[in-house]
C-alpha atoms as a PDB file:
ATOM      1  CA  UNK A   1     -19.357  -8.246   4.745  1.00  0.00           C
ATOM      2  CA  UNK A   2     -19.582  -5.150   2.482  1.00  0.00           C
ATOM      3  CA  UNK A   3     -18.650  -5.264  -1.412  1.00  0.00           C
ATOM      4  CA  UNK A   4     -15.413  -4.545  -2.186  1.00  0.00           C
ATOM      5  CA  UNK A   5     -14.481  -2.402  -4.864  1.00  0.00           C
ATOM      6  CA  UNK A   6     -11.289  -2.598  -6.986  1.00  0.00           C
ATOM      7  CA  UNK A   7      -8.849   0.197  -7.496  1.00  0.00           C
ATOM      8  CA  UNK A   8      -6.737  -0.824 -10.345  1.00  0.00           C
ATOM      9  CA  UNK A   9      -3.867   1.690 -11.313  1.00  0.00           C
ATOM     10  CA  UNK A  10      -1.626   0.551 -14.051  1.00  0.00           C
ATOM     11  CA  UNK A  11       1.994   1.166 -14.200  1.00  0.00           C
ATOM     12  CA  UNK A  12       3.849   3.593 -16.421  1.00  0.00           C
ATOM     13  CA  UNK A  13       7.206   3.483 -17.475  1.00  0.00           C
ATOM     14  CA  UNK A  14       7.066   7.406 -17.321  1.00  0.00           C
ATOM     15  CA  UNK A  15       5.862  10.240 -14.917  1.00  0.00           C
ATOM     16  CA  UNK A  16       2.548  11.610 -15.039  1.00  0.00           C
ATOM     17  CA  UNK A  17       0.698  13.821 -13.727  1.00  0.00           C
ATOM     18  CA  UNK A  18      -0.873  12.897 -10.496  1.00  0.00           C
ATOM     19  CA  UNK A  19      -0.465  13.193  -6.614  1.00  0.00           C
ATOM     20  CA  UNK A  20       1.109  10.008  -6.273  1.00  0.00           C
ATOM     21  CA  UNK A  21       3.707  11.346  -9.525  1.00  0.00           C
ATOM     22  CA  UNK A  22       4.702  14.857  -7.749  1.00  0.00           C
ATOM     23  CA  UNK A  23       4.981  13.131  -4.565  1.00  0.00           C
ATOM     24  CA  UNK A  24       7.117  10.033  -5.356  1.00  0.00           C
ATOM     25  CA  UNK A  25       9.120  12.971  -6.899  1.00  0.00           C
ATOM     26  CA  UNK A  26      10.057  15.393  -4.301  1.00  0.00           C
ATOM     27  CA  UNK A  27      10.612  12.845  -2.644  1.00  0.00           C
ATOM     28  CA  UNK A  28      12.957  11.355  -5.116  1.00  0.00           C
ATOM     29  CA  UNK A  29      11.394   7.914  -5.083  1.00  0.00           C
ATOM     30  CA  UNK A  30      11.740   7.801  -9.145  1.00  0.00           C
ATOM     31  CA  UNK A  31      15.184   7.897  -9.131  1.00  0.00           C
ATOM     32  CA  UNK A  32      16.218   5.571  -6.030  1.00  0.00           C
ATOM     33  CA  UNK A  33      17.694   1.772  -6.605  1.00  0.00           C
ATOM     34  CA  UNK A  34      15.817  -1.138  -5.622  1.00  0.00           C
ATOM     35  CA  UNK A  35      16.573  -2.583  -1.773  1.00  0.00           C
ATOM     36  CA  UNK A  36      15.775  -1.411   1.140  1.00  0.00           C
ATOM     37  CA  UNK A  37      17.201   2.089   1.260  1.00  0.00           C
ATOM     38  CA  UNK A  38      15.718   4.928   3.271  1.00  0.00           C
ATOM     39  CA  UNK A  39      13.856   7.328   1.652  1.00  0.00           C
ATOM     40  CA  UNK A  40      13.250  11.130   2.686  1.00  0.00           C
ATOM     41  CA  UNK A  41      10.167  12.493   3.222  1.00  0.00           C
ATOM     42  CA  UNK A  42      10.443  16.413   3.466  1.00  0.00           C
ATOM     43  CA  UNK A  43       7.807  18.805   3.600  1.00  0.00           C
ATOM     44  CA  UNK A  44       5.714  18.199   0.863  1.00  0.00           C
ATOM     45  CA  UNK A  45       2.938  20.971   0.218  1.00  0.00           C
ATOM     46  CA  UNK A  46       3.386  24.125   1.295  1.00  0.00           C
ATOM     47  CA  UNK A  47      -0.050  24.124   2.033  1.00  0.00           C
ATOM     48  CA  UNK A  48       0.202  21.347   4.274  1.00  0.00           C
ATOM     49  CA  UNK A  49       2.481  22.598   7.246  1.00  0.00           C
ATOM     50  CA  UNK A  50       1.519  20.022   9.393  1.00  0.00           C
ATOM     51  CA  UNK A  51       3.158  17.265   7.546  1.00  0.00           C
ATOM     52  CA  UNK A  52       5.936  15.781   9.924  1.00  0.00           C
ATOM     53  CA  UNK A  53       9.134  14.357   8.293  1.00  0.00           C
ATOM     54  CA  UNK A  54      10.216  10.924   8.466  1.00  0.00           C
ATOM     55  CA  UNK A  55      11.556   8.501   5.957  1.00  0.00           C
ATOM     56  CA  UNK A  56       9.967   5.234   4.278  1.00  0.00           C
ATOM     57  CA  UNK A  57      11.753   2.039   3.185  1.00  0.00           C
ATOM     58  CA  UNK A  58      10.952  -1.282   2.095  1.00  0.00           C
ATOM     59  CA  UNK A  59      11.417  -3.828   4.725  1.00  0.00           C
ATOM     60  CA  UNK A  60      13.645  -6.941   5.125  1.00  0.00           C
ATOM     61  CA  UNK A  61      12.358 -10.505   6.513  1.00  0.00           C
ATOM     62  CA  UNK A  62      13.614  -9.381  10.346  1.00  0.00           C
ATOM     63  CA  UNK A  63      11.423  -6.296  10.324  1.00  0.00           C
ATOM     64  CA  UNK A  64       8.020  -8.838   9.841  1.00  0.00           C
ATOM     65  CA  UNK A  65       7.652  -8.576  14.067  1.00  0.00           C
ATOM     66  CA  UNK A  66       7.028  -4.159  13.606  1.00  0.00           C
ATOM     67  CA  UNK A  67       4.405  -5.388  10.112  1.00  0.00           C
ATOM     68  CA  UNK A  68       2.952  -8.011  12.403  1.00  0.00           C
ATOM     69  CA  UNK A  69       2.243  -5.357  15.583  1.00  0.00           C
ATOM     70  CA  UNK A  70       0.441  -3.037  13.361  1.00  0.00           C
ATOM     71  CA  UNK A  71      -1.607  -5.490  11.243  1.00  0.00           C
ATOM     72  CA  UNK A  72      -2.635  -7.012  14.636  1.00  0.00           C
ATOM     73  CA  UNK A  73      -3.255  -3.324  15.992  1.00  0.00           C
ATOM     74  CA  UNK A  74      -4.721  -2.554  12.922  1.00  0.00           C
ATOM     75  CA  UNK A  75      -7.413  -5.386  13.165  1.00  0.00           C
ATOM     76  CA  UNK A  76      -8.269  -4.257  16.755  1.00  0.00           C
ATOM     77  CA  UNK A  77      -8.673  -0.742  16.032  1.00  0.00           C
ATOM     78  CA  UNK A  78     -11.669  -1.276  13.674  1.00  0.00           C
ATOM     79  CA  UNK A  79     -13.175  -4.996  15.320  1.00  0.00           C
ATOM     80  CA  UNK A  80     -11.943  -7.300  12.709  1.00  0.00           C
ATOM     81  CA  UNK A  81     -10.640 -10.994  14.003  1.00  0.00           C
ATOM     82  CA  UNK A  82      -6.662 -11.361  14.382  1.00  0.00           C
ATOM     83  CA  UNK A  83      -4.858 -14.339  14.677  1.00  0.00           C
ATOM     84  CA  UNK A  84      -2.601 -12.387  16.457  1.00  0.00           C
ATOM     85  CA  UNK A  85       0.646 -11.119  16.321  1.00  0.00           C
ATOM     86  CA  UNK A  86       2.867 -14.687  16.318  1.00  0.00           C
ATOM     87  CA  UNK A  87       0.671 -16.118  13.876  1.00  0.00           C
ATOM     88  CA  UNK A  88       0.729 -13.006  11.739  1.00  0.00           C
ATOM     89  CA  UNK A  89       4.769 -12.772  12.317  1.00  0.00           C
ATOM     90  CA  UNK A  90       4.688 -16.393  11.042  1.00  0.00           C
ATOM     91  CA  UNK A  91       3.507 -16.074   8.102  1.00  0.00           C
ATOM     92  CA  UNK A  92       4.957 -12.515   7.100  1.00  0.00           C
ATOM     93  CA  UNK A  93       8.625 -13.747   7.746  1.00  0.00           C
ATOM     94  CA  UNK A  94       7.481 -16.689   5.263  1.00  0.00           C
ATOM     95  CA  UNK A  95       5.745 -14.389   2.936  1.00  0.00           C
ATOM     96  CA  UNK A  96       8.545 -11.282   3.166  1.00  0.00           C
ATOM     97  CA  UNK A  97      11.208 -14.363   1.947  1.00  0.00           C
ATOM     98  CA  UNK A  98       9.311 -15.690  -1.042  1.00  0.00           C
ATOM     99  CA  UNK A  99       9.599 -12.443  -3.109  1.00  0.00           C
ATOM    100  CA  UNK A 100       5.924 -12.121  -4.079  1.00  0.00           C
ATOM    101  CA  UNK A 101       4.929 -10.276  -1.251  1.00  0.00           C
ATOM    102  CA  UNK A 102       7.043  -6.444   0.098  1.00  0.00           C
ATOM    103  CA  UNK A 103       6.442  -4.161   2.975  1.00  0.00           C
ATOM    104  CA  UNK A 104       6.938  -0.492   2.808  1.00  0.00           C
ATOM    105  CA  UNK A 105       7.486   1.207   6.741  1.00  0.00           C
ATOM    106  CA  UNK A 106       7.578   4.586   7.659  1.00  0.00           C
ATOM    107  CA  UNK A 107       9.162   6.570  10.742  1.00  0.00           C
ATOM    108  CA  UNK A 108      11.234   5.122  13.250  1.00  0.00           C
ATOM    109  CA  UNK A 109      10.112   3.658  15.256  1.00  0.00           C
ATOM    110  CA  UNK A 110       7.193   2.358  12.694  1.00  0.00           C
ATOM    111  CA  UNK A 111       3.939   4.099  12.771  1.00  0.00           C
ATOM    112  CA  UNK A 112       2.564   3.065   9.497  1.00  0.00           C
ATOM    113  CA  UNK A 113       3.280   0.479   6.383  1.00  0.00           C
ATOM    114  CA  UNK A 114       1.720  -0.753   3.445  1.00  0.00           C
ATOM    115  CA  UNK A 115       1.797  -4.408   2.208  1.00  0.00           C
ATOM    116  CA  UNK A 116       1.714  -5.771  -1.087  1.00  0.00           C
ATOM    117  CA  UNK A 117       1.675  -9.329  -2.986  1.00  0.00           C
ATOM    118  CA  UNK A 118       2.466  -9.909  -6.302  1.00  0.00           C
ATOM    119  CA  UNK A 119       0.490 -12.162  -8.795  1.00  0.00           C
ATOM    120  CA  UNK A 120       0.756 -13.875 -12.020  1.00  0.00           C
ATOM    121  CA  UNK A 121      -1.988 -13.277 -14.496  1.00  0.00           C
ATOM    122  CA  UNK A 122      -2.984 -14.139 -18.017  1.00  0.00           C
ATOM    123  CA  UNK A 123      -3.773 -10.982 -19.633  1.00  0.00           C
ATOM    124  CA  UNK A 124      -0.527  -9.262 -19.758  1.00  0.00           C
ATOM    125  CA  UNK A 125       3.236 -10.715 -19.323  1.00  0.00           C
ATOM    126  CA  UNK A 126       3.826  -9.029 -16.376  1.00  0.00           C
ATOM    127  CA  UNK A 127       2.507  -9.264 -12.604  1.00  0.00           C
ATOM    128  CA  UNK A 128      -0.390  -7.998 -10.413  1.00  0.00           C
ATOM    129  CA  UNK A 129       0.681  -6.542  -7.506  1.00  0.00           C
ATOM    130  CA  UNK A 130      -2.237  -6.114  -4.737  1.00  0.00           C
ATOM    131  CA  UNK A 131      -2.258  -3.649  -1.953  1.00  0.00           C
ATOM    132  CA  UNK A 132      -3.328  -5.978   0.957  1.00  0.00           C
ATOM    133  CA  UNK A 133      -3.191  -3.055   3.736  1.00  0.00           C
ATOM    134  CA  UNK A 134      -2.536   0.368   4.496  1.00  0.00           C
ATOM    135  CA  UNK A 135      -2.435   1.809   7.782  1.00  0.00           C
ATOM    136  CA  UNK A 136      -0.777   4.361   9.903  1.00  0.00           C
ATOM    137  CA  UNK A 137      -1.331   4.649  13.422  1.00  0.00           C
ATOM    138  CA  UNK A 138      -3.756   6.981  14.998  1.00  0.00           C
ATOM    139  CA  UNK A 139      -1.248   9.356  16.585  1.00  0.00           C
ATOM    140  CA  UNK A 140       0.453   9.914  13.196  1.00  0.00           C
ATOM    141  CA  UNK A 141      -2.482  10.230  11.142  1.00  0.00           C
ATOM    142  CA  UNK A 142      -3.520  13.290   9.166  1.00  0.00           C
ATOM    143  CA  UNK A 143       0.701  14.013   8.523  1.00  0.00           C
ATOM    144  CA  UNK A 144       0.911  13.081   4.316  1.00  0.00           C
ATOM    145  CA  UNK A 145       2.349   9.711   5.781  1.00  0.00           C
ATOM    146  CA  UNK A 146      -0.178   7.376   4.515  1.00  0.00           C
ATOM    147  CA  UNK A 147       0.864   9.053   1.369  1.00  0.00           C
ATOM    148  CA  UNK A 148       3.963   8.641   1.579  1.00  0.00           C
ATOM    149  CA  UNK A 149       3.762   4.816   1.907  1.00  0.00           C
ATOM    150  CA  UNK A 150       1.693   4.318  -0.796  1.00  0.00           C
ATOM    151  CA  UNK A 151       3.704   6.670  -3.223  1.00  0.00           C
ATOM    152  CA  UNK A 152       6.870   4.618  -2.171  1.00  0.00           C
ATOM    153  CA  UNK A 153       4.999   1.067  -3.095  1.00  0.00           C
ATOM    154  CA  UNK A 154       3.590   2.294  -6.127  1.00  0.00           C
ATOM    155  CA  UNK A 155       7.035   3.336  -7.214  1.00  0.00           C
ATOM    156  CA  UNK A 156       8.126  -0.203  -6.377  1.00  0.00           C
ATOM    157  CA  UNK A 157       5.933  -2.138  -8.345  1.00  0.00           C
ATOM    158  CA  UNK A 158       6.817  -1.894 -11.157  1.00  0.00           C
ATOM    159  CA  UNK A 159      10.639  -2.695 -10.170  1.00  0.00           C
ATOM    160  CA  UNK A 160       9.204  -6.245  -9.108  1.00  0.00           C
ATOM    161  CA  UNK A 161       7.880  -6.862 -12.286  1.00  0.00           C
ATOM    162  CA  UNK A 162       4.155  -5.533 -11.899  1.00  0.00           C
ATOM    163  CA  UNK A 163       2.247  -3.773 -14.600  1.00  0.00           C
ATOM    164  CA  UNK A 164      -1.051  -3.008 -12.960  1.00  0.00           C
ATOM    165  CA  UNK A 165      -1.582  -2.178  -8.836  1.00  0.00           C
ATOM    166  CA  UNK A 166      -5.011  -2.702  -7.710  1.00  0.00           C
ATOM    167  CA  UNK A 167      -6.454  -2.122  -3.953  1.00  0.00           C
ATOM    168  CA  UNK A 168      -9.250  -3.207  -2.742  1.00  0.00           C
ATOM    169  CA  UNK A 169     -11.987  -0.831  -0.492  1.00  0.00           C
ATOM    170  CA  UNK A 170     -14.795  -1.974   1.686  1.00  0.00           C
ATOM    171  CA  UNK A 171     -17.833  -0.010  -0.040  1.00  0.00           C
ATOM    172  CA  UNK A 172     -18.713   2.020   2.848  1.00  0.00           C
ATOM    173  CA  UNK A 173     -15.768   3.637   3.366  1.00  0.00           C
ATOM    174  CA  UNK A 174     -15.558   7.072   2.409  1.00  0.00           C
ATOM    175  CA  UNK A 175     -12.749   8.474   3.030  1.00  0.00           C
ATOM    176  CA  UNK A 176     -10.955   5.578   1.916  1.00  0.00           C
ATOM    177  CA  UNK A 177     -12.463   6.064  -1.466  1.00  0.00           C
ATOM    178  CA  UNK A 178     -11.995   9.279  -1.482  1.00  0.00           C
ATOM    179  CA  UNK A 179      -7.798   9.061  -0.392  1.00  0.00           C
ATOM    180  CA  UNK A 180      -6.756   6.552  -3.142  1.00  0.00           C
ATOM    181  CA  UNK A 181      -9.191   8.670  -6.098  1.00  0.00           C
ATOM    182  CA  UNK A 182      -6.769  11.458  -4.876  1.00  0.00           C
ATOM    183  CA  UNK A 183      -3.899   9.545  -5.808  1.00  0.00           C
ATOM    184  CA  UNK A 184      -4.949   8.336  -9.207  1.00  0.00           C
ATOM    185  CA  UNK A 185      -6.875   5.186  -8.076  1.00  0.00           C
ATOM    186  CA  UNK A 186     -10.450   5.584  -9.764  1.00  0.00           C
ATOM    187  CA  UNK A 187     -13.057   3.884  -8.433  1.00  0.00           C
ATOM    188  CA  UNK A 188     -15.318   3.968 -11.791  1.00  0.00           C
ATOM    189  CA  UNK A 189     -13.395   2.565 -15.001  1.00  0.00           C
ATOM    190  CA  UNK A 190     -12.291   5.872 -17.004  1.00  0.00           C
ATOM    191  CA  UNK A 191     -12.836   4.626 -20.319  1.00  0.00           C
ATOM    192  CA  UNK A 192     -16.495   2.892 -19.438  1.00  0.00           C
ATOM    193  CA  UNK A 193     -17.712   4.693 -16.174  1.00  0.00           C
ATOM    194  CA  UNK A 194     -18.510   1.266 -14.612  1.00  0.00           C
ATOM    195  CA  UNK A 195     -17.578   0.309 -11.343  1.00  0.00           C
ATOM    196  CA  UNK A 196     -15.905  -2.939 -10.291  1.00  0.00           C
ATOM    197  CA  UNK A 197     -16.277  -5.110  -7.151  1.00  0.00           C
ATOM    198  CA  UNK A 198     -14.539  -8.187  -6.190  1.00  0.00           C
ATOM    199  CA  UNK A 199     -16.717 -10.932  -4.804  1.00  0.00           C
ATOM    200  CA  UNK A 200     -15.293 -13.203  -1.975  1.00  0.00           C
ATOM    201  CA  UNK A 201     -16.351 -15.855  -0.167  1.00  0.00           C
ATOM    202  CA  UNK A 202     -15.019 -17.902   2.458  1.00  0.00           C
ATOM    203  CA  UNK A 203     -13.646 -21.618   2.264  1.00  0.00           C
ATOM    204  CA  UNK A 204     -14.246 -24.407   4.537  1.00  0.00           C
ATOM    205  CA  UNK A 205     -11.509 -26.480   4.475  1.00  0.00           C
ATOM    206  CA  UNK A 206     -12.623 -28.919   7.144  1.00  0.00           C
END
């Protein structure tokens, strides 16, 4: 398994400067209330005219079979395991309930979310919230949707408490690197220069 390296973006009570910012923005993200309301996403960048509208909106407990579909599809796309789609609907309907753990969806019907869990920690009183996937599938892809998704759940964190959003990235991946630095997610420290890595290993339980 490849290193991992941390993304960590930390929340701002204010707007700033940065892709994620102007998106969440025109899209009007900023202002919207907490819930699952639908969100418009318009044409974006003029210089972008491919972009394809659609709408994003955080999802309820019943919409865990669509998350579960595309996580399993996800895993097959790229040769990871699944433990397939009732397993994964399982635990998502369980997860989606508890409150530490949202969905964001986009289009209708759903080509692409993002899910994210929410932790405690020690150094600061509020939580970490983790971006556990992204994906959007290949038919939609290269249409500021991906975007999208993770603009609306970085507007949402901090409405569920969080103060800091990290992702984590397989080392080899590029363009992956290269997608979240875009939107404000450094993969170096700015104040130090040093990159991070999280180190996991498996558990045997039996």
């Amino acid at each position: 398994m490849a290193p991992f390296g941390l993304y960590r973006w930390h929340v701002r009570s204010g707007w700033d400067d940065t892709p994620t910012d102007r998106l969440a923005v025109r899209c009007g993200w900023a202002a919207s209330a907490a819930g699952c309301e639908l969100w418009p996403l318009q044409c974006l960048d003029v210089a972008q005219p491919n972009l394809v509208p659609t709408a994003v909106r955080i999802a309820s407990v019943e919409d865990a079979p669509f998350v579960a579909r595309l996580l399993h599809e996800f895993n097959q796309e790229f040769g990871a395991e699944t433990p397939g789609q009732v397993t994964l609907e399982r635990r998502l309907r369980v997860l989606l309930a508890s409150g530490q753990t949202f969905a964001v969806l986009a289009g209708a019907p759903t080509c692409a979310f993002g899910l994210v869990t929410l932790r405690p920690n020690v150094w600061t009183d509020g939580l970490i919230a983790l971006l556990d996937e992204l994906y959007t599938t290949p038919d939609r892809r290269s249409q500021g949707i991906g975007s999208a998704v993770l603009a609306a759940a970085a507007c949402f964190v901090p409405r569920c408490g969080a103060t800091e959003f990290e992702i984590e990235v397989d080392e080899p991946d590029a363009a992956a690197h290269r997608f979240y630095a875009r939107h404000g997610f450094p993969m170096r420290d700015p104040a130090t220069g040093e990159r991070a890595f999280i180190l996991r290993k498996i558990l045997d339980l039996t």
